[in-house]
C-alpha atoms as a PDB file:
ATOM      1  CA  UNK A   1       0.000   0.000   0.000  1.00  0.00           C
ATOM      2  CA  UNK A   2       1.215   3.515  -0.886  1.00  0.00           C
ATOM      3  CA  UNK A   3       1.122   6.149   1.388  1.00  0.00           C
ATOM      4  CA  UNK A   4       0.676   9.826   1.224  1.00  0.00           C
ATOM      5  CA  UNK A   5      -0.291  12.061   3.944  1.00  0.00           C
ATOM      6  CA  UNK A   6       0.455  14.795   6.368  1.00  0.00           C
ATOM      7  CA  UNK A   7       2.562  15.323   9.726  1.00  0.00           C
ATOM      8  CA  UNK A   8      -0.987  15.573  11.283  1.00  0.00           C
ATOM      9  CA  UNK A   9      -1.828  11.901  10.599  1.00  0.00           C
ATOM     10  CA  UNK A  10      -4.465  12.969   7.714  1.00  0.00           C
ATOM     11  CA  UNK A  11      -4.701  12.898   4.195  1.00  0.00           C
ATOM     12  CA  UNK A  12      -4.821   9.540   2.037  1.00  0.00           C
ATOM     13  CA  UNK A  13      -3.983   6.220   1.705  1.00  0.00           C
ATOM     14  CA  UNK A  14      -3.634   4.549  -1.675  1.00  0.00           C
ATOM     15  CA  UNK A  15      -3.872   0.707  -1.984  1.00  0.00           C
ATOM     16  CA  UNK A  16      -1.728   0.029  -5.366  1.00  0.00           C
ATOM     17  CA  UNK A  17      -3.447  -3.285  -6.002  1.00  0.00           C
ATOM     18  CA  UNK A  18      -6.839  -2.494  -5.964  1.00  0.00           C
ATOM     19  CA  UNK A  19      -5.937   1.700  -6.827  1.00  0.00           C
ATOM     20  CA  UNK A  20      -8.739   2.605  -4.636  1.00  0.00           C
ATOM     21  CA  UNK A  21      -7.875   5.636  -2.135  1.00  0.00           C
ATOM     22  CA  UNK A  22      -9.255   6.182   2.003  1.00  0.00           C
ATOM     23  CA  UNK A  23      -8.744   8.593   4.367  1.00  0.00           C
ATOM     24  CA  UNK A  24      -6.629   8.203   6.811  1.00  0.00           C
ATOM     25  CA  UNK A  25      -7.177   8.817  10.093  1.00  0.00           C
ATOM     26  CA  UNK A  26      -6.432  11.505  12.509  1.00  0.00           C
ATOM     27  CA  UNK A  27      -3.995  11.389  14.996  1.00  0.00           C
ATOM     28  CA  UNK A  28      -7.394  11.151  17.341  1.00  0.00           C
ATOM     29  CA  UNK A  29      -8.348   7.885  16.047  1.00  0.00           C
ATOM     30  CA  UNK A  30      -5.284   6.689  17.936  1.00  0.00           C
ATOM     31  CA  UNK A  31      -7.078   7.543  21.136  1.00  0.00           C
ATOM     32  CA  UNK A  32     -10.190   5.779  23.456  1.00  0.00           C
ATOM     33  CA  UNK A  33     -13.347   6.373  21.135  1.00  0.00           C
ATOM     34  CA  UNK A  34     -11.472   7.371  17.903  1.00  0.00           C
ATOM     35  CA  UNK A  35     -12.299  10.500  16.034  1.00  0.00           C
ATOM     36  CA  UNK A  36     -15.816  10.868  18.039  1.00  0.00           C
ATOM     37  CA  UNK A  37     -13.575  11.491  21.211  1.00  0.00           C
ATOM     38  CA  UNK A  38     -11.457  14.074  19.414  1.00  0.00           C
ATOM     39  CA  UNK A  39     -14.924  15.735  17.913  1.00  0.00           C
ATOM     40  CA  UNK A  40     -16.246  15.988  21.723  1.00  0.00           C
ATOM     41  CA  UNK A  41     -13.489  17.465  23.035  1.00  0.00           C
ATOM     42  CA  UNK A  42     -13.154  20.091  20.278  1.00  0.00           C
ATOM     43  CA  UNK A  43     -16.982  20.779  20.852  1.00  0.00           C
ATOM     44  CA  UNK A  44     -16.612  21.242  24.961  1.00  0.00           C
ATOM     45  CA  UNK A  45     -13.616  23.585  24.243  1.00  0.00           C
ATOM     46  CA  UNK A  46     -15.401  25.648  22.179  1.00  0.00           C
ATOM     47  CA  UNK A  47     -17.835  25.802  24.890  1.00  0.00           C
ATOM     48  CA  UNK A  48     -15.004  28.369  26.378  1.00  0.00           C
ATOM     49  CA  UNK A  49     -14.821  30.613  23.894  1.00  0.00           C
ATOM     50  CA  UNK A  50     -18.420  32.536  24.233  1.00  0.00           C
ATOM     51  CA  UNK A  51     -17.552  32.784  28.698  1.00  0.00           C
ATOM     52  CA  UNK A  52     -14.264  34.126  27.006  1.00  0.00           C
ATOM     53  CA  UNK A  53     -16.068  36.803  25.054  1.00  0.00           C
ATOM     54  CA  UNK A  54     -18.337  37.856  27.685  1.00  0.00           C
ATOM     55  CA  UNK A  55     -15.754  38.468  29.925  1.00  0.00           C
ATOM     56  CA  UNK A  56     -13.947  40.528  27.124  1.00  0.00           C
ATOM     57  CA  UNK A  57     -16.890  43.165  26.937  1.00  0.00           C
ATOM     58  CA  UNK A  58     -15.812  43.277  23.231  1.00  0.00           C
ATOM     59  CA  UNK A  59     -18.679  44.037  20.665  1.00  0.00           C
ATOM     60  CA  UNK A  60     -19.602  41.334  18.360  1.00  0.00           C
ATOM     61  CA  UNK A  61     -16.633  42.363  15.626  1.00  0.00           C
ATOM     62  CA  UNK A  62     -14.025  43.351  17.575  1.00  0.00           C
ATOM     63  CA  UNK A  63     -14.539  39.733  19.081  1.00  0.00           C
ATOM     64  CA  UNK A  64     -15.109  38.023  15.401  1.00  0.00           C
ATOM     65  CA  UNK A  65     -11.973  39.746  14.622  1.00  0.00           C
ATOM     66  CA  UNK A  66      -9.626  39.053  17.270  1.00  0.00           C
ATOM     67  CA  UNK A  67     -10.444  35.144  18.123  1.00  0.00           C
ATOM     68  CA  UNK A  68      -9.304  34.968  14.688  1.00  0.00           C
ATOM     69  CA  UNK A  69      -6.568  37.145  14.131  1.00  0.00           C
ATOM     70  CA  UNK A  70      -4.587  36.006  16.970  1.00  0.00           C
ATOM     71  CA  UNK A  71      -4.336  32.638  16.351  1.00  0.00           C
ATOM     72  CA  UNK A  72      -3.256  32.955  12.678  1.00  0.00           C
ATOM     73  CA  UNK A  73       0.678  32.788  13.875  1.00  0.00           C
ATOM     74  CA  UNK A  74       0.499  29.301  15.029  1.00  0.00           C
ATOM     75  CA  UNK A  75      -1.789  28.242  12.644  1.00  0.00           C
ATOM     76  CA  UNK A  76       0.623  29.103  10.033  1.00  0.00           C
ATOM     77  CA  UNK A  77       3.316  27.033  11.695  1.00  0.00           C
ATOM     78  CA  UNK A  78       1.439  24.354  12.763  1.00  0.00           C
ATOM     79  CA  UNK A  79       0.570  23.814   8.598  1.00  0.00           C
ATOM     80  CA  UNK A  80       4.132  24.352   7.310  1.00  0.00           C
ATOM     81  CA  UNK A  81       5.169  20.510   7.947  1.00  0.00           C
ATOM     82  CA  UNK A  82       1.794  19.539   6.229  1.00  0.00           C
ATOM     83  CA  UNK A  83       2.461  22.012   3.414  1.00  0.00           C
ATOM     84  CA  UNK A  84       5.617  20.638   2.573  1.00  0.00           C
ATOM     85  CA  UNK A  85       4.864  16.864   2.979  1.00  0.00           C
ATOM     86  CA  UNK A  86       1.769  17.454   0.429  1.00  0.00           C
ATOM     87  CA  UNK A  87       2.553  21.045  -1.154  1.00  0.00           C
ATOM     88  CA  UNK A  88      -0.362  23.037  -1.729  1.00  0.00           C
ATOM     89  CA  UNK A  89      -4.224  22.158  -1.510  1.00  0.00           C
ATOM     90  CA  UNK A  90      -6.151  21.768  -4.179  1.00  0.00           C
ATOM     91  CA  UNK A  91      -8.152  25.142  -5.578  1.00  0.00           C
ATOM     92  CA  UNK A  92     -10.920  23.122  -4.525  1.00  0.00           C
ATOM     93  CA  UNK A  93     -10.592  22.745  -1.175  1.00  0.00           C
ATOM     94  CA  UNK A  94      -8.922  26.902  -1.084  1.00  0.00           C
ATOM     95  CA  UNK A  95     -12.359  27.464  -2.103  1.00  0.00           C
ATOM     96  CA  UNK A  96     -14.025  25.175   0.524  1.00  0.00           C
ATOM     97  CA  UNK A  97     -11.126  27.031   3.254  1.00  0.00           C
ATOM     98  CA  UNK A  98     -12.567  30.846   1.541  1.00  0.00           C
ATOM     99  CA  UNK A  99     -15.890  30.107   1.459  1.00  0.00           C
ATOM    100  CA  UNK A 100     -16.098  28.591   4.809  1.00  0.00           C
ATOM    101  CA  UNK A 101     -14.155  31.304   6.143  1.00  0.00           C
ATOM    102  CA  UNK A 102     -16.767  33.895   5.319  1.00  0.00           C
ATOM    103  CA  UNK A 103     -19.883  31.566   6.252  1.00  0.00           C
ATOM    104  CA  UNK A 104     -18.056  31.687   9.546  1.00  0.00           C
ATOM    105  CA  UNK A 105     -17.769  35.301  10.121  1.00  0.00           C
ATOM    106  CA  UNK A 106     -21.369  35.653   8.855  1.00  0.00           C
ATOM    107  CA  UNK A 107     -22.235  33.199  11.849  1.00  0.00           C
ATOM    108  CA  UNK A 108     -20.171  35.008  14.428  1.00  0.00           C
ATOM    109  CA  UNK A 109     -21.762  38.391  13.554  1.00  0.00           C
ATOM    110  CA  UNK A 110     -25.165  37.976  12.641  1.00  0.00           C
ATOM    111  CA  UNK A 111     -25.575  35.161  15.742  1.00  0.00           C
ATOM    112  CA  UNK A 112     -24.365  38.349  18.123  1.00  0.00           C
ATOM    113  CA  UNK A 113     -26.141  41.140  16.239  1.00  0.00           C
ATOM    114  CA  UNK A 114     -29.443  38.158  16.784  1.00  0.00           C
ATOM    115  CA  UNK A 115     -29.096  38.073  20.067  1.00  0.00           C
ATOM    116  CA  UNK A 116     -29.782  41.709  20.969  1.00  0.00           C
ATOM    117  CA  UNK A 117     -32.574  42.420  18.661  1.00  0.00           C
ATOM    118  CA  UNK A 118     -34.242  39.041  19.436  1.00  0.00           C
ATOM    119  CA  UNK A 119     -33.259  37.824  22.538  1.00  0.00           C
ATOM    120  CA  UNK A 120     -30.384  34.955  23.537  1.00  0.00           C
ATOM    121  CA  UNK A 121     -33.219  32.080  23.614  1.00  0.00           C
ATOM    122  CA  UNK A 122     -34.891  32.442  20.215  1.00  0.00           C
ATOM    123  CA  UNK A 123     -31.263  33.138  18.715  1.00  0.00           C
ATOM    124  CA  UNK A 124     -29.543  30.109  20.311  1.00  0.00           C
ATOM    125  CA  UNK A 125     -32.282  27.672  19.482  1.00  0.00           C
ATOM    126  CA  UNK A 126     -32.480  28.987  15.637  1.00  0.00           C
ATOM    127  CA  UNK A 127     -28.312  28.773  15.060  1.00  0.00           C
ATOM    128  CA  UNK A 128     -28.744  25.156  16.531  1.00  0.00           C
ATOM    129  CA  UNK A 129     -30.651  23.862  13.708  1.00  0.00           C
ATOM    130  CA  UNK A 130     -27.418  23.150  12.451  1.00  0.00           C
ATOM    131  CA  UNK A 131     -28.253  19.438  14.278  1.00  0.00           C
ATOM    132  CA  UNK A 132     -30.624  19.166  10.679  1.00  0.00           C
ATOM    133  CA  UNK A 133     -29.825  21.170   8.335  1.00  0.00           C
ATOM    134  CA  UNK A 134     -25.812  19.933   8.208  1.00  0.00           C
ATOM    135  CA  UNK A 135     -27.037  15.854   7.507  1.00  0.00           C
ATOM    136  CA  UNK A 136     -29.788  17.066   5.042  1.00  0.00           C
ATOM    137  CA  UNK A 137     -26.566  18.748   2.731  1.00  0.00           C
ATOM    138  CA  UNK A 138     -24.666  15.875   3.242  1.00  0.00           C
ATOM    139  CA  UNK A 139     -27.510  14.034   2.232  1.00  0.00           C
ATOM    140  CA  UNK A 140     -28.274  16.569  -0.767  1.00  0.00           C
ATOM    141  CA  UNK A 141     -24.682  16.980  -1.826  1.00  0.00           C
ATOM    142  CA  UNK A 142     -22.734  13.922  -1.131  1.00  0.00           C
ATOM    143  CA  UNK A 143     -25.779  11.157  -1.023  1.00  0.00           C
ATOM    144  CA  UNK A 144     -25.080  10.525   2.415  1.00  0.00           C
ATOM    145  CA  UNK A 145     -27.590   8.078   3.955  1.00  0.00           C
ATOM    146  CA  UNK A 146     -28.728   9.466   7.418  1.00  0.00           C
ATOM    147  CA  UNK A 147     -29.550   6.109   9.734  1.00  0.00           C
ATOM    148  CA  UNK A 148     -33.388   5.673  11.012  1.00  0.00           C
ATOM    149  CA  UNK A 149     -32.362   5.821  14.958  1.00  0.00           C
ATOM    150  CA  UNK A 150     -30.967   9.958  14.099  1.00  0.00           C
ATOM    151  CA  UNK A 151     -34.236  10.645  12.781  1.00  0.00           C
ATOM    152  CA  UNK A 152     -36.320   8.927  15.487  1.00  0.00           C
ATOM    153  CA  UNK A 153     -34.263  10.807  17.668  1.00  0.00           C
ATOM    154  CA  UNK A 154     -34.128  13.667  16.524  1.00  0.00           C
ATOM    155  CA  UNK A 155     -37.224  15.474  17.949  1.00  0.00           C
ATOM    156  CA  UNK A 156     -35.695  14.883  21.486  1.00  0.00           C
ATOM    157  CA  UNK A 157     -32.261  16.779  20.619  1.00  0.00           C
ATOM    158  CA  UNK A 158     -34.722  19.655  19.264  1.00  0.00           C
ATOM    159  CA  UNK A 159     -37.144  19.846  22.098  1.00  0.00           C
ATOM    160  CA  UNK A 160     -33.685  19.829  24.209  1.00  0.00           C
ATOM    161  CA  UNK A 161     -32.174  22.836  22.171  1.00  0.00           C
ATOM    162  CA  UNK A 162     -35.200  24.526  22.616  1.00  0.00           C
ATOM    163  CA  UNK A 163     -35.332  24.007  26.437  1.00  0.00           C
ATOM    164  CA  UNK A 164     -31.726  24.727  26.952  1.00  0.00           C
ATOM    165  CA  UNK A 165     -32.103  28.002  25.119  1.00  0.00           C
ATOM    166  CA  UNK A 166     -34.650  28.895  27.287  1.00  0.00           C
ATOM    167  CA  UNK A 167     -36.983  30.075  24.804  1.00  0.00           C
ATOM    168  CA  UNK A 168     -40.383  29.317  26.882  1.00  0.00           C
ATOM    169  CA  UNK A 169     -39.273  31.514  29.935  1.00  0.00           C
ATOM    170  CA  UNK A 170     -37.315  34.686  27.405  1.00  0.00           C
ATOM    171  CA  UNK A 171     -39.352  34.225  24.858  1.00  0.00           C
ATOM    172  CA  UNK A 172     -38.217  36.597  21.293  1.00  0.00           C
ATOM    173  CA  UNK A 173     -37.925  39.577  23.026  1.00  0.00           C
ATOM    174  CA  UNK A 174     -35.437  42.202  22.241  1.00  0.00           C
ATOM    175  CA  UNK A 175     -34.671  45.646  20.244  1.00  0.00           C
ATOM    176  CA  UNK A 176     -35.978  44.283  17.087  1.00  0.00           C
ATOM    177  CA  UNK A 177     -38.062  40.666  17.108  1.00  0.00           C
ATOM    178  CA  UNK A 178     -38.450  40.753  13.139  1.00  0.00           C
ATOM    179  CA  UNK A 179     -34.301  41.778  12.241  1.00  0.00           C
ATOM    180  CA  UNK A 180     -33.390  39.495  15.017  1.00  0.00           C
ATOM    181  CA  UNK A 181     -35.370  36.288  13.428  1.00  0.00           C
ATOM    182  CA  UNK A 182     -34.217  37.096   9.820  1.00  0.00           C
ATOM    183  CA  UNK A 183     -30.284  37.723  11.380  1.00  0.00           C
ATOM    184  CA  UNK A 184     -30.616  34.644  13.623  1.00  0.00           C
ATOM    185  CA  UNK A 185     -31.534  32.330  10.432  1.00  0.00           C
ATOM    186  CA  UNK A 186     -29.513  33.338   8.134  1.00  0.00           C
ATOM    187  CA  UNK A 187     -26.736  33.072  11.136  1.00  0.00           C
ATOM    188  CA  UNK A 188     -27.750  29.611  11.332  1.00  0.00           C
ATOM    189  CA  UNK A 189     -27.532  28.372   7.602  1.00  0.00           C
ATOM    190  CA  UNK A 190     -24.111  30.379   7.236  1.00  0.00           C
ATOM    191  CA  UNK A 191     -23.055  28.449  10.753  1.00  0.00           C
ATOM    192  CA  UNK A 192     -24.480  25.155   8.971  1.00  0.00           C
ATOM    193  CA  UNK A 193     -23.144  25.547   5.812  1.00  0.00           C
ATOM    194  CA  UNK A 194     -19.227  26.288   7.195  1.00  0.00           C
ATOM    195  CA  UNK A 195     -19.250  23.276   9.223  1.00  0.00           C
ATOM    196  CA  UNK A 196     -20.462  21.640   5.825  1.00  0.00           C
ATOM    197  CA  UNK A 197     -17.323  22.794   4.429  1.00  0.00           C
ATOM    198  CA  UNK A 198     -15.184  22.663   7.017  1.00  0.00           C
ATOM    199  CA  UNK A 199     -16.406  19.010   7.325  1.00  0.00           C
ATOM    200  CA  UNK A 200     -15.956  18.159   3.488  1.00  0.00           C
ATOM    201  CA  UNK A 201     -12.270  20.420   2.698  1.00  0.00           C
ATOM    202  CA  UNK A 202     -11.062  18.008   4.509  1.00  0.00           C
ATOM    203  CA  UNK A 203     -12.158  14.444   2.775  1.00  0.00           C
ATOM    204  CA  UNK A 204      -8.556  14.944   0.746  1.00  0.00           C
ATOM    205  CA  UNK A 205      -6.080  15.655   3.440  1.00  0.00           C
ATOM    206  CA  UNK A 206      -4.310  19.056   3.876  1.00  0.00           C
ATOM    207  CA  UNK A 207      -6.538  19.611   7.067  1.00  0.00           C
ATOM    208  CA  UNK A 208      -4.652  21.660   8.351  1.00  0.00           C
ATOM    209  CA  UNK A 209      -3.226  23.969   5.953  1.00  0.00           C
ATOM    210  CA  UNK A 210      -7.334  24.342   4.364  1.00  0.00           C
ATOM    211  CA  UNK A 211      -7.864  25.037   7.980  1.00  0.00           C
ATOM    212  CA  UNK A 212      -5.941  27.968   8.123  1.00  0.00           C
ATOM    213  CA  UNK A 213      -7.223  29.410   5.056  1.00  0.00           C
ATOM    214  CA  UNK A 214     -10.502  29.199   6.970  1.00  0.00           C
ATOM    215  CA  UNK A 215      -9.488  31.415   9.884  1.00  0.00           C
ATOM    216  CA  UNK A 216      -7.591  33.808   7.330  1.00  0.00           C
ATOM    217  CA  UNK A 217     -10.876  34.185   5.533  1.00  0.00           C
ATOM    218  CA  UNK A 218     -12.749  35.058   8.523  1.00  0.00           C
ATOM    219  CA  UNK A 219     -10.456  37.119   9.634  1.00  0.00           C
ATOM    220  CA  UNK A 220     -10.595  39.082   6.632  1.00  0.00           C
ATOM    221  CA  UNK A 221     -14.352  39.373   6.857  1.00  0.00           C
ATOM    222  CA  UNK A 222     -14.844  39.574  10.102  1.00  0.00           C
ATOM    223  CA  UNK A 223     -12.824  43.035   9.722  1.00  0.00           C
ATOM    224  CA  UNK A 224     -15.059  43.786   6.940  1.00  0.00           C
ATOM    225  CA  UNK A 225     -18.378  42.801   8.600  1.00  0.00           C
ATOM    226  CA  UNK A 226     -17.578  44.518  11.800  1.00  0.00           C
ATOM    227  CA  UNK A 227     -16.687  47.561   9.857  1.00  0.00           C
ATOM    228  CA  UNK A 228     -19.778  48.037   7.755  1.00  0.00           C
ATOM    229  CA  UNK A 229     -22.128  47.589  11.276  1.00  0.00           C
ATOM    230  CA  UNK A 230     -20.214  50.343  12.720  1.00  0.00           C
ATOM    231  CA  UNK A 231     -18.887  47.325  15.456  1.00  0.00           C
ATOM    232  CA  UNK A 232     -15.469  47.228  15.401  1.00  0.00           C
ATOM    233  CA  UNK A 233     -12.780  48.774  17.866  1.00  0.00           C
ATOM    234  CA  UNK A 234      -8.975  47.991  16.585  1.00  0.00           C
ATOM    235  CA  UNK A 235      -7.670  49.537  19.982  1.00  0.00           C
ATOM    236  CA  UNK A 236      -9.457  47.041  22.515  1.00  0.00           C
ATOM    237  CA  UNK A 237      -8.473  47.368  25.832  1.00  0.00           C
ATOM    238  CA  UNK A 238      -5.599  44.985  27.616  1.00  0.00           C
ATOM    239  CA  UNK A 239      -8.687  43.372  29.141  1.00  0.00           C
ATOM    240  CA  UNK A 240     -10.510  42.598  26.209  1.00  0.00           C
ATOM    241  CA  UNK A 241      -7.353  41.334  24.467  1.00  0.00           C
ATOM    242  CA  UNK A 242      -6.265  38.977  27.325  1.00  0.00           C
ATOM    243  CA  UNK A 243     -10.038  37.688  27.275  1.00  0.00           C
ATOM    244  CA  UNK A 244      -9.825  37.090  23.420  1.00  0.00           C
ATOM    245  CA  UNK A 245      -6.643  35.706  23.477  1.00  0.00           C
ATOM    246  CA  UNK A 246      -8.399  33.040  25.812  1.00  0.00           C
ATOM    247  CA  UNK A 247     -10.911  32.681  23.334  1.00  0.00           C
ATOM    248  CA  UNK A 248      -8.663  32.095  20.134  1.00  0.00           C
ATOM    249  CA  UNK A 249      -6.700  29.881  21.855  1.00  0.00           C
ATOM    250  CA  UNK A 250      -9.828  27.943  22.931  1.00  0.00           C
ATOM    251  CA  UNK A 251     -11.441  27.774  19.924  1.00  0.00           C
ATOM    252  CA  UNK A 252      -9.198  28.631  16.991  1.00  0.00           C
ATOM    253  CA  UNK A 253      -6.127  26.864  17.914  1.00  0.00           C
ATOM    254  CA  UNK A 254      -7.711  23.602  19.846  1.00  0.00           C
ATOM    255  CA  UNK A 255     -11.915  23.489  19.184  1.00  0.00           C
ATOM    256  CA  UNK A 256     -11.962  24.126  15.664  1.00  0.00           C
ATOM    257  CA  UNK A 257      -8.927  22.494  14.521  1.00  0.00           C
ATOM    258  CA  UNK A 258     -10.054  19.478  16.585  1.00  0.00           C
ATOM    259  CA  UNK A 259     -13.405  19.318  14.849  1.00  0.00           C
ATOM    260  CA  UNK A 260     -11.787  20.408  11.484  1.00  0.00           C
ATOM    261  CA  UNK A 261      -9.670  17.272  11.947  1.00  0.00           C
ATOM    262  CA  UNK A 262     -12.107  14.591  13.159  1.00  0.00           C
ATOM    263  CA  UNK A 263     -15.293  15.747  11.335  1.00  0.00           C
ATOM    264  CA  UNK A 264     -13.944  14.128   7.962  1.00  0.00           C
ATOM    265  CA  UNK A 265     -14.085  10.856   9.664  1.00  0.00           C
ATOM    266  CA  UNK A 266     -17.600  10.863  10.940  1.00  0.00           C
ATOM    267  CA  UNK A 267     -20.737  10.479   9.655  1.00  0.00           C
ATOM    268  CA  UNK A 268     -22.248  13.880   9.123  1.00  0.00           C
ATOM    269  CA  UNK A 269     -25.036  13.085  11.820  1.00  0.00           C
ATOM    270  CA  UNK A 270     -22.921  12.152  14.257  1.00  0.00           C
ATOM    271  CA  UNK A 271     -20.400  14.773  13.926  1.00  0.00           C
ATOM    272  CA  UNK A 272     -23.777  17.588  13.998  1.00  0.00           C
ATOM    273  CA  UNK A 273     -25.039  16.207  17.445  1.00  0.00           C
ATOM    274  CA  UNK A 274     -22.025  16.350  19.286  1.00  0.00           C
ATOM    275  CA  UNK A 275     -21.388  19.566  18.475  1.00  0.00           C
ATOM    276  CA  UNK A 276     -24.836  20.109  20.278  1.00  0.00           C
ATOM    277  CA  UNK A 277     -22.057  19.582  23.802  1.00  0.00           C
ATOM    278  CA  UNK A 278     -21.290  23.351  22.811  1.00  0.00           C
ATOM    279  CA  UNK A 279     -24.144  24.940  24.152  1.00  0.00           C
ATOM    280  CA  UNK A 280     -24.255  22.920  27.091  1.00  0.00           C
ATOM    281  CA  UNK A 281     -21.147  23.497  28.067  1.00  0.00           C
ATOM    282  CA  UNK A 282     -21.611  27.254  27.628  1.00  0.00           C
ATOM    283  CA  UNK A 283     -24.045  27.023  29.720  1.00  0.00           C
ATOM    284  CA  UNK A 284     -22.396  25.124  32.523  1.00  0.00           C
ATOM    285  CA  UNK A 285     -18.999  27.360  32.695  1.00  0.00           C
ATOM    286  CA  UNK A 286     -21.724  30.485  32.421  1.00  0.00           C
ATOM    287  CA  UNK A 287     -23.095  28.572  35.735  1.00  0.00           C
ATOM    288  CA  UNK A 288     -19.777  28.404  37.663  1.00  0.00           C
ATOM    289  CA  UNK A 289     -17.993  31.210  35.872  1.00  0.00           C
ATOM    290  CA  UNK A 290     -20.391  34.094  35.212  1.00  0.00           C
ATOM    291  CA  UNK A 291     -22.712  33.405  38.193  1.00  0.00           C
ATOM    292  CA  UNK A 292     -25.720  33.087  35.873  1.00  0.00           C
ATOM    293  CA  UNK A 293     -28.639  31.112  36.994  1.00  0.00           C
ATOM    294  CA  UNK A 294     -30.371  28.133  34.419  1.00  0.00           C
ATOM    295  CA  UNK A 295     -33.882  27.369  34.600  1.00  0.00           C
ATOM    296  CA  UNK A 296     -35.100  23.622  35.439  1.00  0.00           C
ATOM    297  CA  UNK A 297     -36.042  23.674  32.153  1.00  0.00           C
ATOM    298  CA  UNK A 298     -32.617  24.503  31.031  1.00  0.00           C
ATOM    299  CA  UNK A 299     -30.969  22.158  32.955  1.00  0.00           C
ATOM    300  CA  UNK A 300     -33.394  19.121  31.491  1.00  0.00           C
ATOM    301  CA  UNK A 301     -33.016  20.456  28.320  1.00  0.00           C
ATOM    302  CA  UNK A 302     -28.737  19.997  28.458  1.00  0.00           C
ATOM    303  CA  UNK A 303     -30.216  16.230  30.209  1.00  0.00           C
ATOM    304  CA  UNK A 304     -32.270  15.836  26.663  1.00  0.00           C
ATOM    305  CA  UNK A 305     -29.192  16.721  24.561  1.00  0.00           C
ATOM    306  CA  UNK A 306     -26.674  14.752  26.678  1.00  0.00           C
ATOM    307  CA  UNK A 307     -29.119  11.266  26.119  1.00  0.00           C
ATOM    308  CA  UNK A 308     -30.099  11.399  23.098  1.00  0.00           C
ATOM    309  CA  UNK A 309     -26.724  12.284  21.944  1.00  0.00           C
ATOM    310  CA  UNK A 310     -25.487   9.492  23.700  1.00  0.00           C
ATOM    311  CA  UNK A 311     -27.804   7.062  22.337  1.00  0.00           C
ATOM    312  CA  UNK A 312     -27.616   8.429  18.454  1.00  0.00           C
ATOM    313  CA  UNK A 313     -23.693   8.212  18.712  1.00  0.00           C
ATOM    314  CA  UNK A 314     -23.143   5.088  20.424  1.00  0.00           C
ATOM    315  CA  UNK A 315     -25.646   3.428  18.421  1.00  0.00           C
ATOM    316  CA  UNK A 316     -24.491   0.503  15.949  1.00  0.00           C
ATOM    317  CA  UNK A 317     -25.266   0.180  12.406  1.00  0.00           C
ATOM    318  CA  UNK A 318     -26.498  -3.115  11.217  1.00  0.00           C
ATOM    319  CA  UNK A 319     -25.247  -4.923   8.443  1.00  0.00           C
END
């Protein structure tokens, strides 16, 4: 079997008598629970980054900005031992890494400009739809079958989205209830449709370095988004910057690159409901870090999300 891949442990394998071609596996798969361990860890780290921003006081692009920016440096490094094992990417998956990067900003900015004009319940539970809408393009684009035990349980990791939210006890209130809606979905299919292509630039290995042409790319329009909604300070204070720092780290440099790495091993499905540990584990750190208070309904809504996570991930296929 001939081998080509990266210093990452991704990219492709090619078997030379049969000349058909797999991906190989990340370095995660090495570890208990394979790339589904490395996607659940990347999704409770993130759950760092929005405690991270709060504390920061930054507006919603200087924060976009800055959680990118910062962790551009090691991002570049990190790729440069990829880039030369496998030279460049494909203009394919640049576009995936372009593309993606600018669904992403979209996300980060319209989900925080959503949240004041709409409230944080109806916002969260809209941008969360990504637990649908992410199998249904695999599904559309790539023919990926989506297994009968997702779909039965489905309704039970909606109902606990909704709960966790806490739409029922916020409600869509807010500066502006129609904007907010109209921001909050069209922050949900840009958030759906990056981790769609963050998820498929990486089905040909250069993970990494496609990666990092994601986080340049929302960088770049982050700066530009922030600066057309009149939300963007390029002098935060040392404050802010420590908290964003935090945040970058969190989620640029360990969340994202962990799900950017493992995603392209799962099945779409599977990959969409863990990321669902996000918002639960926002909530949880806003519990013990922030002081904040969850409803009963909150807390049985993270319960919802936790089982039928649990049961839709661990399930078996049968043959």
């Amino acid at each position: 079997m001939a081998r080509t891949g990266t210093g990452t442990g991704t990219g492709t394998d090619t078997d030379t008598d049969t000349g058909t071609t797999q991906r190989r596996q990340p370095l995660t798969a090495r570890l208990p629970g394979g790339p589904r361990a490395g996607q659940t860890v990347g999704a409770v780290v993130l759950s760092l980054s929005p405690i991270c921003i709060e504390l920061s006081g930054a507006d919603a692009g200087t924060a976009s900005l800055y959680r990118c920016l910062l962790c551009v440096p090691v991002l570049v490094l990190l790729s440069l031992p990829e880039y030369r094992h496998e030279g460049p990417p494909p203009r394919r998956q640049l576009l995936y890494g372009v593309a993606g990067g600018a669904l992403f900003a979209g996300d980060m900015l319209l989900w925080s400009r959503a949240i004041t004009e709409v409230g944080a319940g109806l916002s969260t539970v809209l941008v969360n739809v990504q637990v649908v809408l992410v199998p249904l393009l695999a599904w559309a684009v790539d023919r990926e079958q989506v297994p009968r035990r997702f779909l039965l349980w489905l309704p039970v990791l909606c109902a606990g989205v909704v709960l966790t939210g806490g739409l029922f006890e916020q409600g869509a209130d807010g500066s502006d209830p129609a904007a907010g809606t109209l921001h909050a979905v069209l922050a949900a299919l840009s958030y759906s449709g990056f981790l769609f292509l963050l998820r498929r630039g990486g089905f040909e290995g250069h993970v990494v370095t496609t990666y990092t042409v994601v986080v340049v790319s929302a960088t770049v329009f982050s700066a530009l988004g922030g600066w057309a909604w009149g939300a963007l300070d390029l002098t935060p204070s040392a404050t802010a910057l420590g908290w964003l720092a935090v945040a970058a780290v969190s989620s640029g440099m360990i969340g994202w690159l962990l799900v950017a790495l493992n995603s392209p091993h799962l099945p779409s499905h599977i990959g969409a409901v863990l990321l669902l540990l996000t918002p639960v584990g926002a909530l949880i750190l806003g519990a013990a870090v922030l002081g904040e208070r969850p409803t009963v309904a909150q807390w049985g809504g993270c319960a919802l999300i936790l089982v039928s996570a649990y049961a839709t991930v661990t399930s078996r296929t049968r043959t």
